[in-house]
N, C-alpha and C. Protein backbone atom coordinates (compact mmCIF):
# COMPACT_ATOMS: atom_id res chain seq x y z
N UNK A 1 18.38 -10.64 -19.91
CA UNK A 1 18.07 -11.09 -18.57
C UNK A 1 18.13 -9.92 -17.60
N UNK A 2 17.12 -9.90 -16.45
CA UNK A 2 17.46 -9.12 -15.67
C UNK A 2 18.84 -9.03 -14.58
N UNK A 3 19.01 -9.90 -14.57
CA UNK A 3 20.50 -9.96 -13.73
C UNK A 3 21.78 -9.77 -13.95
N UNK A 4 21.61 -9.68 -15.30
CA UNK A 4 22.70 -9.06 -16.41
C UNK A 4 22.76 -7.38 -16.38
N UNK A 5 21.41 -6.57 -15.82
CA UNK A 5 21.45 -5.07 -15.73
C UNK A 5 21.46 -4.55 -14.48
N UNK A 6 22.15 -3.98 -14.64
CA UNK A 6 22.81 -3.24 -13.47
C UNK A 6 21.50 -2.41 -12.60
N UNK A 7 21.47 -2.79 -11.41
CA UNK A 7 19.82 -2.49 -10.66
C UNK A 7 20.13 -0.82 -10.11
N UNK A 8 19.50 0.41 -10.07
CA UNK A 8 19.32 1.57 -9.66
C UNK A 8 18.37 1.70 -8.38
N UNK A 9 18.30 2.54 -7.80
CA UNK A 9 17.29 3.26 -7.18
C UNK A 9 16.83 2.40 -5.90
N UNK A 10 17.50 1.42 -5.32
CA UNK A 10 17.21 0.71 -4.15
C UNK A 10 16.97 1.75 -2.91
N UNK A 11 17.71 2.65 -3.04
CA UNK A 11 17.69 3.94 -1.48
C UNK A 11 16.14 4.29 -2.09
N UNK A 12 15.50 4.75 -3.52
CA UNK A 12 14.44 5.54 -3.53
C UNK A 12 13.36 4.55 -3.07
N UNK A 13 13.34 3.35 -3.44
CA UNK A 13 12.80 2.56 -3.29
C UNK A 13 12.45 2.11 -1.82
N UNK A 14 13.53 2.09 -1.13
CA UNK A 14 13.14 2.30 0.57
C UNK A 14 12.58 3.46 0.87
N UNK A 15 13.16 4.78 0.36
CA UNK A 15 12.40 5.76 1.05
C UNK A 15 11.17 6.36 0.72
N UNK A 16 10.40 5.73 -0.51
CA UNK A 16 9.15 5.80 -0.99
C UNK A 16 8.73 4.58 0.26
N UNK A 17 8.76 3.77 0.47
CA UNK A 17 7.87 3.05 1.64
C UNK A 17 8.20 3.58 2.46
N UNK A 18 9.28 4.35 2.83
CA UNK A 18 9.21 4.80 4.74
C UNK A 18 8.87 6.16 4.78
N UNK A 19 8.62 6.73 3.50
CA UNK A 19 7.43 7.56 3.56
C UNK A 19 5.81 7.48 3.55
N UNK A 20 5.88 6.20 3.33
CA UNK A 20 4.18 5.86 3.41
C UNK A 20 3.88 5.29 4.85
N UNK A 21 4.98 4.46 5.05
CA UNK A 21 4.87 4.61 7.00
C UNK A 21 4.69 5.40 7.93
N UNK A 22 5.37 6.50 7.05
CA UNK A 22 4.95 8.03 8.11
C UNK A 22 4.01 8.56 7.90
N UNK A 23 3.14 8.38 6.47
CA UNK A 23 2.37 9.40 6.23
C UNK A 23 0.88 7.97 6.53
N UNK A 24 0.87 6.92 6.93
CA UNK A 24 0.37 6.14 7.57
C UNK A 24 -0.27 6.14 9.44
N UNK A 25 1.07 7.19 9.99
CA UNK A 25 0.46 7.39 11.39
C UNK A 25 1.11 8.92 11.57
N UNK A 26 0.98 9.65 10.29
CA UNK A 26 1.13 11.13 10.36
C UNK A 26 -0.63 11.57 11.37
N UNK A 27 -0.24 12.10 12.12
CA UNK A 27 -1.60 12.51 12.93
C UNK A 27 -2.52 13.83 11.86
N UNK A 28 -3.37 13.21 11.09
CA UNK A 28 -3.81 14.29 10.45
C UNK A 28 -4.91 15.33 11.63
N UNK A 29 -5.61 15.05 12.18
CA UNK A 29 -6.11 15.87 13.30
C UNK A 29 -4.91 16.97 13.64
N UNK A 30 -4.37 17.29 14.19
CA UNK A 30 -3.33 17.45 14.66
C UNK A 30 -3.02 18.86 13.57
N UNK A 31 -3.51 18.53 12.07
CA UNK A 31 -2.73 19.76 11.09
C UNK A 31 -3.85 20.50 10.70
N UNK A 32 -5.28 20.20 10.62
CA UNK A 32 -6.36 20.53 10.38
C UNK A 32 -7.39 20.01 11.71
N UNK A 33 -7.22 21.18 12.49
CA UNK A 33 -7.90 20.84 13.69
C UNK A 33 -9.67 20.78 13.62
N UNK A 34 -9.41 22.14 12.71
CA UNK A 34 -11.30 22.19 11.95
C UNK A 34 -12.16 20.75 11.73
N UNK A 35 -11.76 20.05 11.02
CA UNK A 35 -12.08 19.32 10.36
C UNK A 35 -12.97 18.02 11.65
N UNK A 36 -14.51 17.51 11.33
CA UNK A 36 -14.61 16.76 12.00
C UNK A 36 -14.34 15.41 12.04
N UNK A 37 -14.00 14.47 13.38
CA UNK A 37 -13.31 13.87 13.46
C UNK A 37 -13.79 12.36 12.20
N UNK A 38 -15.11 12.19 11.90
CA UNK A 38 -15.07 11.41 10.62
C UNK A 38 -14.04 11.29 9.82
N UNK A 39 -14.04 12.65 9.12
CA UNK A 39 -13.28 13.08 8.18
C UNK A 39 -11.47 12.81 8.25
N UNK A 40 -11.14 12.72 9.67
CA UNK A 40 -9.49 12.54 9.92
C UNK A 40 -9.64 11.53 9.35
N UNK A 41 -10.16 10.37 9.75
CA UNK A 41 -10.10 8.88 9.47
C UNK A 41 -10.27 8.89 7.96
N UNK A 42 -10.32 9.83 7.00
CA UNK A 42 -10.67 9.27 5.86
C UNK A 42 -9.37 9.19 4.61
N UNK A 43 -8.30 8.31 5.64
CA UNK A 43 -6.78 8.09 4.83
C UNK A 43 -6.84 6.88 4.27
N UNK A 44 -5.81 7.01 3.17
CA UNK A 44 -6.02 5.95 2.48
C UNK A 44 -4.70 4.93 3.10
N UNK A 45 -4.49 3.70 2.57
CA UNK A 45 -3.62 2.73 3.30
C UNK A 45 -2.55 3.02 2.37
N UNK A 46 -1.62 4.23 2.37
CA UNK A 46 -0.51 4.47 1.90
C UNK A 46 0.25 3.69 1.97
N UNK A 47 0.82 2.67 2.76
CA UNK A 47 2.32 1.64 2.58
C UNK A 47 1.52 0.48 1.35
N UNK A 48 0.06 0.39 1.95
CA UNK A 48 -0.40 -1.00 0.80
C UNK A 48 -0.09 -0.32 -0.46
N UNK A 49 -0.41 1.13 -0.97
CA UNK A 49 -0.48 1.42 -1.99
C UNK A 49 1.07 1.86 -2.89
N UNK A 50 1.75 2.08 -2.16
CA UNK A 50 3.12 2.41 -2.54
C UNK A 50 3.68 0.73 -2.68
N UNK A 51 3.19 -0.11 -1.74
CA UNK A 51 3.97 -1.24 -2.34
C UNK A 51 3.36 -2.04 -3.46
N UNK A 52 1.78 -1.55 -3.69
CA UNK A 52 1.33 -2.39 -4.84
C UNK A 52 1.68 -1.71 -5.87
N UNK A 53 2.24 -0.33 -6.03
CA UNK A 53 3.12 0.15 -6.95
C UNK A 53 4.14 -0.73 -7.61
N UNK A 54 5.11 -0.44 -6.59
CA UNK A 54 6.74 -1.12 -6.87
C UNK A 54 6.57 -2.27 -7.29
N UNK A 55 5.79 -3.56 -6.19
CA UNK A 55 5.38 -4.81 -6.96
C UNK A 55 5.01 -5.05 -8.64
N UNK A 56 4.64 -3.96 -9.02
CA UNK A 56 3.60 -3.99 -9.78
C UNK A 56 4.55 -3.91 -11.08
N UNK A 57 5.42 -2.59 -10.63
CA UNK A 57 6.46 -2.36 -11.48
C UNK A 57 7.82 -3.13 -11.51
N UNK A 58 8.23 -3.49 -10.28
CA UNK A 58 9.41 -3.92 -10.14
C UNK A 58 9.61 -5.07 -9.11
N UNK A 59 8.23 -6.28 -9.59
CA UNK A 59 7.94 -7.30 -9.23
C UNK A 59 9.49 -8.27 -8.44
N UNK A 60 10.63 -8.12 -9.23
CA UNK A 60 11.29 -9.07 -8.78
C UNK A 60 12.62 -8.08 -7.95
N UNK A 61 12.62 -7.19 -7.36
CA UNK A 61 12.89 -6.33 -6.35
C UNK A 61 11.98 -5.89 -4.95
N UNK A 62 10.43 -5.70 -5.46
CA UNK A 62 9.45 -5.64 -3.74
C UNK A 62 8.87 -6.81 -4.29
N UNK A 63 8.47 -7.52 -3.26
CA UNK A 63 7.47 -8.71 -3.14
C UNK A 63 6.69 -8.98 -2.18
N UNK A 64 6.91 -10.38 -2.18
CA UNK A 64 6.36 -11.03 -0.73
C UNK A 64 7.14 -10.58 0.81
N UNK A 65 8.22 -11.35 0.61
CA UNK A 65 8.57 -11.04 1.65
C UNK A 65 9.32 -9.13 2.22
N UNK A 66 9.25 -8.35 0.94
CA UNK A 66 8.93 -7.38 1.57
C UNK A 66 7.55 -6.27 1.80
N UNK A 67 6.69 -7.13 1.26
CA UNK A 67 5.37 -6.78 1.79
C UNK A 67 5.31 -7.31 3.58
N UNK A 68 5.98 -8.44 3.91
CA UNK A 68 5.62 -9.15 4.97
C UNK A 68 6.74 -7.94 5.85
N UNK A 69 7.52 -7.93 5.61
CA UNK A 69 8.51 -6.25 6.42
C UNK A 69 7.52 -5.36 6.59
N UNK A 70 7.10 -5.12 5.47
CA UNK A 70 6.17 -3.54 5.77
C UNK A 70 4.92 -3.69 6.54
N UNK A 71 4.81 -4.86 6.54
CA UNK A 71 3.69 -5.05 7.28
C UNK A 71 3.93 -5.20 8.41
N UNK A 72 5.09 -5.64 9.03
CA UNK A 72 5.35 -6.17 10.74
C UNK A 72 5.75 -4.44 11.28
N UNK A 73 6.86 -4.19 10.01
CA UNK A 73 7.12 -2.57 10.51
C UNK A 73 5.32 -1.94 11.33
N UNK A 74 4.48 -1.87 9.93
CA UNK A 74 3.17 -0.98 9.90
C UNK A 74 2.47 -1.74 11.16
N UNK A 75 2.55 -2.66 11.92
CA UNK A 75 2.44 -2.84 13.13
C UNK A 75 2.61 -3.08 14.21
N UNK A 76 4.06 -2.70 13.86
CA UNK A 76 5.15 -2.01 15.20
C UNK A 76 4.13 -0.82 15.34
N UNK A 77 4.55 -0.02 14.44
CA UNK A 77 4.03 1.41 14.54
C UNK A 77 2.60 2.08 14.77
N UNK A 78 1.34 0.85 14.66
CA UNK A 78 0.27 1.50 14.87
C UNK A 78 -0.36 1.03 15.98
N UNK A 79 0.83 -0.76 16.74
CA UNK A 79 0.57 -1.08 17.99
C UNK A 79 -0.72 -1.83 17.54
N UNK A 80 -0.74 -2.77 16.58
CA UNK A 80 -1.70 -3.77 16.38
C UNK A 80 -0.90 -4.82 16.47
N UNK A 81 -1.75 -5.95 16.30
CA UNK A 81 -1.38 -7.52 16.79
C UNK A 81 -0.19 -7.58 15.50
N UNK A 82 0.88 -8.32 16.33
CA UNK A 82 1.92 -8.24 14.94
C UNK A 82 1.53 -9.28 14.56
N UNK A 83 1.82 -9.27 12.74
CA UNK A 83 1.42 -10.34 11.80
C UNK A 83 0.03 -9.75 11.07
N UNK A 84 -0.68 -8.63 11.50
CA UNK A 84 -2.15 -8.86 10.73
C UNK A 84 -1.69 -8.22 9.64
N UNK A 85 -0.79 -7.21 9.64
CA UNK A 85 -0.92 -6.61 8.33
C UNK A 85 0.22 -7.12 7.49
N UNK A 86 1.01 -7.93 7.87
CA UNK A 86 2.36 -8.77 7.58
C UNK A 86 1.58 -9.46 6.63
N UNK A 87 0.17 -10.28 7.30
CA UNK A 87 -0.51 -11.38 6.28
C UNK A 87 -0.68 -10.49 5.19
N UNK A 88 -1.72 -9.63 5.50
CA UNK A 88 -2.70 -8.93 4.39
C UNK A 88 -1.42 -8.51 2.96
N UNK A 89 -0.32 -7.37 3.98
CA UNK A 89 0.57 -6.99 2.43
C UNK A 89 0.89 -8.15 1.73
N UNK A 90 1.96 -9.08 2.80
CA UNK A 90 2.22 -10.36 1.95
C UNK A 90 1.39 -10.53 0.36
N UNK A 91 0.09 -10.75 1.07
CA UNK A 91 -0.67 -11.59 0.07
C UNK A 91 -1.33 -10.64 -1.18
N UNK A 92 -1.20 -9.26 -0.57
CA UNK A 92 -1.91 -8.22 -2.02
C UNK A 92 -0.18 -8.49 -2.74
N UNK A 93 0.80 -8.07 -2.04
CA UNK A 93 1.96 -8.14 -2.61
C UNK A 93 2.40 -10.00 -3.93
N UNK A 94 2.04 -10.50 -3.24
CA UNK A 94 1.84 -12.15 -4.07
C UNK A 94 0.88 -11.63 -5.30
N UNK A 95 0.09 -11.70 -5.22
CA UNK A 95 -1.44 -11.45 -6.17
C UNK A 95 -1.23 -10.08 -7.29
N UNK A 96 -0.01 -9.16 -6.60
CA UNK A 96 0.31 -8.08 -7.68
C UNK A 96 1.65 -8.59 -8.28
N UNK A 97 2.42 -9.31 -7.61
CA UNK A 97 3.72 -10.09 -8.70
C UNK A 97 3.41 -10.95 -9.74
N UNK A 98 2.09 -12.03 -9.35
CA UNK A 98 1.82 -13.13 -10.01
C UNK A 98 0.80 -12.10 -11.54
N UNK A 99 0.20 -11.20 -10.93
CA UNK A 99 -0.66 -10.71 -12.25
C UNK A 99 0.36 -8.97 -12.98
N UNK A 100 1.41 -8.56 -12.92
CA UNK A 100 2.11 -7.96 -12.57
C UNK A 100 2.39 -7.45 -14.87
N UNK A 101 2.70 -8.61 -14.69
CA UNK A 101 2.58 -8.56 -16.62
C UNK A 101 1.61 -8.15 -17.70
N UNK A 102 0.21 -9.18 -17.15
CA UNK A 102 -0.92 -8.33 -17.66
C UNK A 102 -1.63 -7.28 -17.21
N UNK A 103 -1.49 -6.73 -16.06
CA UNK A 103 -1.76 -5.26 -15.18
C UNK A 103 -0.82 -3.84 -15.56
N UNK A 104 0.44 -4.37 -16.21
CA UNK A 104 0.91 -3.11 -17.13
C UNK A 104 0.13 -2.92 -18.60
N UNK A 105 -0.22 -3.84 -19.07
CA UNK A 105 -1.23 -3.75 -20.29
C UNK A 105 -2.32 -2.87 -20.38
N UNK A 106 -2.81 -2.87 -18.95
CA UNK A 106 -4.70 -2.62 -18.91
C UNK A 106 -4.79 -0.95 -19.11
N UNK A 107 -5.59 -0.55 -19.22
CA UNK A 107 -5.79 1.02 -18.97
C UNK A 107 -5.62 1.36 -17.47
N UNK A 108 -5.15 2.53 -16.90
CA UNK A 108 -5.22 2.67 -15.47
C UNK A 108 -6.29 3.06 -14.98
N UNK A 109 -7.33 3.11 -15.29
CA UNK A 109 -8.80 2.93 -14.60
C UNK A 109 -8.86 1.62 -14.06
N UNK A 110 -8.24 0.42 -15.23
CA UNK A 110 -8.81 -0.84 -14.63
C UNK A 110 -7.88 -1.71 -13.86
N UNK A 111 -6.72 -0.74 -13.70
CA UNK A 111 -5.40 -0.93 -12.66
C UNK A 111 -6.18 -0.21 -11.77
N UNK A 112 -6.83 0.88 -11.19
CA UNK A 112 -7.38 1.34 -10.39
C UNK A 112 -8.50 0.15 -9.85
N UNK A 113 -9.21 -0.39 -10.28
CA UNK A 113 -9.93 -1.57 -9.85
C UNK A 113 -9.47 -2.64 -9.20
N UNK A 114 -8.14 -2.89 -9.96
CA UNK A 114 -7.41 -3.93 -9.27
C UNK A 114 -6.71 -3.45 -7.97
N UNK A 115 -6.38 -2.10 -7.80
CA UNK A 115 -6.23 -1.77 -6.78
C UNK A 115 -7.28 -1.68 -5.43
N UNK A 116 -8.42 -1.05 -6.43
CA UNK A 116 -9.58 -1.44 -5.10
C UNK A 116 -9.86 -2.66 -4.65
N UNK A 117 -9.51 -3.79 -5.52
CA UNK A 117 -9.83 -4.96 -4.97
C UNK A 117 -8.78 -5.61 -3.60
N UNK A 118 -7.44 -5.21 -4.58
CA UNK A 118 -6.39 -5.46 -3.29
C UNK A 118 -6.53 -4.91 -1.94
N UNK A 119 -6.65 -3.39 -1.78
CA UNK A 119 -7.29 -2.81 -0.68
C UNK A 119 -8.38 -3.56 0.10
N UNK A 120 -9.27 -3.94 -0.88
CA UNK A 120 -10.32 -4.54 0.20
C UNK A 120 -9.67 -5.96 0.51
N UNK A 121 -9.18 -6.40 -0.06
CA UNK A 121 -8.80 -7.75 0.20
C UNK A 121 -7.81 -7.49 2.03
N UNK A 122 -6.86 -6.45 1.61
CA UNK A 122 -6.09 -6.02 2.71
C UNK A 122 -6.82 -5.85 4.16
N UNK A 123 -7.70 -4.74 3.68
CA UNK A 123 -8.60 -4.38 4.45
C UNK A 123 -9.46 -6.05 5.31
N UNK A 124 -9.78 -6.42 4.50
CA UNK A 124 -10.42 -7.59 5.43
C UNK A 124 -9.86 -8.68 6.13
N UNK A 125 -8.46 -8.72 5.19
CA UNK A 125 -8.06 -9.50 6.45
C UNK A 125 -7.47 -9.10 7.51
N UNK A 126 -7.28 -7.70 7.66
CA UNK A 126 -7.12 -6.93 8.95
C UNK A 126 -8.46 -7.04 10.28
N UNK A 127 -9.40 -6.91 9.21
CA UNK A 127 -10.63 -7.20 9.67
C UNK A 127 -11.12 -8.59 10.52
N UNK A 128 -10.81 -9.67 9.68
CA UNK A 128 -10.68 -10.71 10.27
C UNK A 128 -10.14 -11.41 11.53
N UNK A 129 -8.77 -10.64 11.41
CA UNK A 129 -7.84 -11.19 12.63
C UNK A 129 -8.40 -9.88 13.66
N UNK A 130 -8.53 -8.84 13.49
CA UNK A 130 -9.55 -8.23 14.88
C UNK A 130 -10.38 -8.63 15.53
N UNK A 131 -11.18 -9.43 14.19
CA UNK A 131 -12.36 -10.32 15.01
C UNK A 131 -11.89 -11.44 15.73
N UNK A 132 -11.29 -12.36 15.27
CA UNK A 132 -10.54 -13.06 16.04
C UNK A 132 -9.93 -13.27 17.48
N UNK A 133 -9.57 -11.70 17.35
CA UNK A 133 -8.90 -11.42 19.17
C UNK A 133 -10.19 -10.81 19.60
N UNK A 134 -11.36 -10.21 19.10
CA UNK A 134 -12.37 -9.72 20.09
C UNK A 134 -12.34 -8.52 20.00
N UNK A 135 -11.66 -7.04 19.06
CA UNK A 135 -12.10 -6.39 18.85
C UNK A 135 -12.99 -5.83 17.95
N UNK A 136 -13.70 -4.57 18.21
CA UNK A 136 -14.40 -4.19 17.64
C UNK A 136 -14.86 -4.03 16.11
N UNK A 137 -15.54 -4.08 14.99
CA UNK A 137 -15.40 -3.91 13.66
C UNK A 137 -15.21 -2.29 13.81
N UNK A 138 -14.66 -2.01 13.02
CA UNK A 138 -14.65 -0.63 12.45
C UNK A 138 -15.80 0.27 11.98
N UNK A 139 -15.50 1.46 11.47
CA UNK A 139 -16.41 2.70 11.18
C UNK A 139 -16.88 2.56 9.89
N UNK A 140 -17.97 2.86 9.28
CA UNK A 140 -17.58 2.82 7.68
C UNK A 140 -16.40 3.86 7.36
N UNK A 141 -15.95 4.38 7.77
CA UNK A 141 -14.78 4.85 7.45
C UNK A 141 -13.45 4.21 6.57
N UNK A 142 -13.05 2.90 7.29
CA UNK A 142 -12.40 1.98 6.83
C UNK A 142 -12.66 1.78 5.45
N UNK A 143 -14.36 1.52 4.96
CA UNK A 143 -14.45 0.79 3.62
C UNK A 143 -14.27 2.39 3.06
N UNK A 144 -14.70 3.60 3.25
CA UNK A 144 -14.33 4.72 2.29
C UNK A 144 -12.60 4.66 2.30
N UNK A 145 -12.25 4.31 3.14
CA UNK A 145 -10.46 4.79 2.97
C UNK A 145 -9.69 3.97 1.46
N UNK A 146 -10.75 2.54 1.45
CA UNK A 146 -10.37 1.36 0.63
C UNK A 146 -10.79 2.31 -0.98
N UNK A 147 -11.71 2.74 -0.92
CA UNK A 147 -12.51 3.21 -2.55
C UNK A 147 -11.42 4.69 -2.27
N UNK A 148 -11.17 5.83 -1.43
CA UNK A 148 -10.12 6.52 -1.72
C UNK A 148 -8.99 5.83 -2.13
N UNK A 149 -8.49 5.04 -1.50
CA UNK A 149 -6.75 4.42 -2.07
C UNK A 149 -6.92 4.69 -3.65
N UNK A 150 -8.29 3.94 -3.79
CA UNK A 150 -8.37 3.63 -5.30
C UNK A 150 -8.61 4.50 -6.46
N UNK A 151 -9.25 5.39 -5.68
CA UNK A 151 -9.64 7.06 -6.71
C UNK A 151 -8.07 7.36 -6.86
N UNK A 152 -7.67 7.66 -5.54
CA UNK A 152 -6.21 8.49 -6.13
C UNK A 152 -4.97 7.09 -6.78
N UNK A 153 -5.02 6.23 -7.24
CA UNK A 153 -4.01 5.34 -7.47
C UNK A 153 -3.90 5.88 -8.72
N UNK A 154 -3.85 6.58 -9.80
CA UNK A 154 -3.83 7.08 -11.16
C UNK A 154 -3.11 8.41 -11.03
N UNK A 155 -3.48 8.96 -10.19
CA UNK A 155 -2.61 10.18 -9.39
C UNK A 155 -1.29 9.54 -9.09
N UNK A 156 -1.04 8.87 -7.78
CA UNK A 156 0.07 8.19 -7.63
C UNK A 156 0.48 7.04 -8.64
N UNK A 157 0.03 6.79 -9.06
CA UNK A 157 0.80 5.84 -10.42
C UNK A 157 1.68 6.99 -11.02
N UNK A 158 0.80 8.49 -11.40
CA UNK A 158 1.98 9.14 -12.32
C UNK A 158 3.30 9.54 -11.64
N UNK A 159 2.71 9.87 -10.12
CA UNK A 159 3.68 10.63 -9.68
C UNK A 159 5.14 9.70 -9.29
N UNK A 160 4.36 8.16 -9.02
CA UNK A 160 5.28 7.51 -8.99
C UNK A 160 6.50 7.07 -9.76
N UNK A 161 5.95 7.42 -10.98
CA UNK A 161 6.38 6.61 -12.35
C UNK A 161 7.23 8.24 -12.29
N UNK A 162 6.86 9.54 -12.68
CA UNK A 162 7.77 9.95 -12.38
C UNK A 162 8.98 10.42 -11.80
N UNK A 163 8.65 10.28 -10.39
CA UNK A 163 10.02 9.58 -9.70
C UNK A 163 10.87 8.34 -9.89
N UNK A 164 10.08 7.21 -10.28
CA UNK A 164 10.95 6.44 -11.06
C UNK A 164 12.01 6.73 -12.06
N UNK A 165 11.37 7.62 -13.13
CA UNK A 165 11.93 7.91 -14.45
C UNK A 165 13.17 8.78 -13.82
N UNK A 166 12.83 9.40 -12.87
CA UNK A 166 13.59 11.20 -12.73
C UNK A 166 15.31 10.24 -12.05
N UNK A 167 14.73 9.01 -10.58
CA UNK A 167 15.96 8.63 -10.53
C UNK A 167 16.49 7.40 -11.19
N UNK A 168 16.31 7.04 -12.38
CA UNK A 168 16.25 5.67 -12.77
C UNK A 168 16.68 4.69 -12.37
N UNK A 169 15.08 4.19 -11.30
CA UNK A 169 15.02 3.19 -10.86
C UNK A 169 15.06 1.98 -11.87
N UNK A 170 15.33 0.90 -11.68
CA UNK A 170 15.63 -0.04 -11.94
C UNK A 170 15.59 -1.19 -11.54
């Protein structure tokens, strides 16, 4: 049983998401001034992706309701309507616990898929509730940030997994 083993790595585990919070409204303009302004916008949704990690791996430690944290946090901090991104993690966070068993099986190409899907899923219902209050749709920018998350999730899967291993999380 899991409750019988002794749980590790709860501090890494916070500070892998409150590093994706920062690196979420890290001002990239700001470090590469060159660069035109398209191109700033072309970040990927680091907190979705660090938590569809942990979910993924350590389903019954991140979940729902701390997808729904990272999400009220992630819009404290970017000064959007609170709750839009509360919904969206919530629910990629649900959808990566419930499939969480057969998604360690797959090859990570087709964990990379499932990641692009979550992203867009995220992505739109951010989308949605903007429309809702009357702002604007977005740049195509947005949908490239969704297909980046997903190129590099095989990258961050390893690097993750090796920080896992290095502090044994648990």
């Amino acid at each position: 049983m899991t409750g019988d083993r002794p749980r590790h790595g709860g501090a890494v585990i916070l500070v892998s998401l409150i590093i994706a919070l920062m690196l979420t409204i890290l001002p990239v303009a700001q470090a590469v001034e060159d660069l035109p302004p398209w191109l700033t916008n072309l970040r990927p949704e680091w907190t979705a992706l660090i938590l569809l990690y942990w979910s993924l791996n350590l389903p019954d430690r991140v979940g729902v309701g701390c997808g729904w944290l990272l999400g009220l946090f992630q819009d404290a901090l970017l000064g959007t309507l609170l709750g839009q991104h509360a919904l969206a993690f919530a629910i990629i966070a649900y959808l990566a616990v419930r499939l969480h068993q057969h998604l360690r099986l797959v090859p990570l190409w087709q964990q990379a898929f499932f990641v692009f899907t979550m992203l867009l899923i995220a992505q739109l219902i951010v989308f949605w509730v903007n429309g809702l209050i009357g702002r604007p749709s977005p740049d195509w920018q947005a949908w490239a940030a969704v297909l980046l998350g997903a190129l590099l999730w095989p990258a961050l899967f390893h690097f993750m997994s090796a920080i896992r291993r290095r502090f044994q999380v648990q």
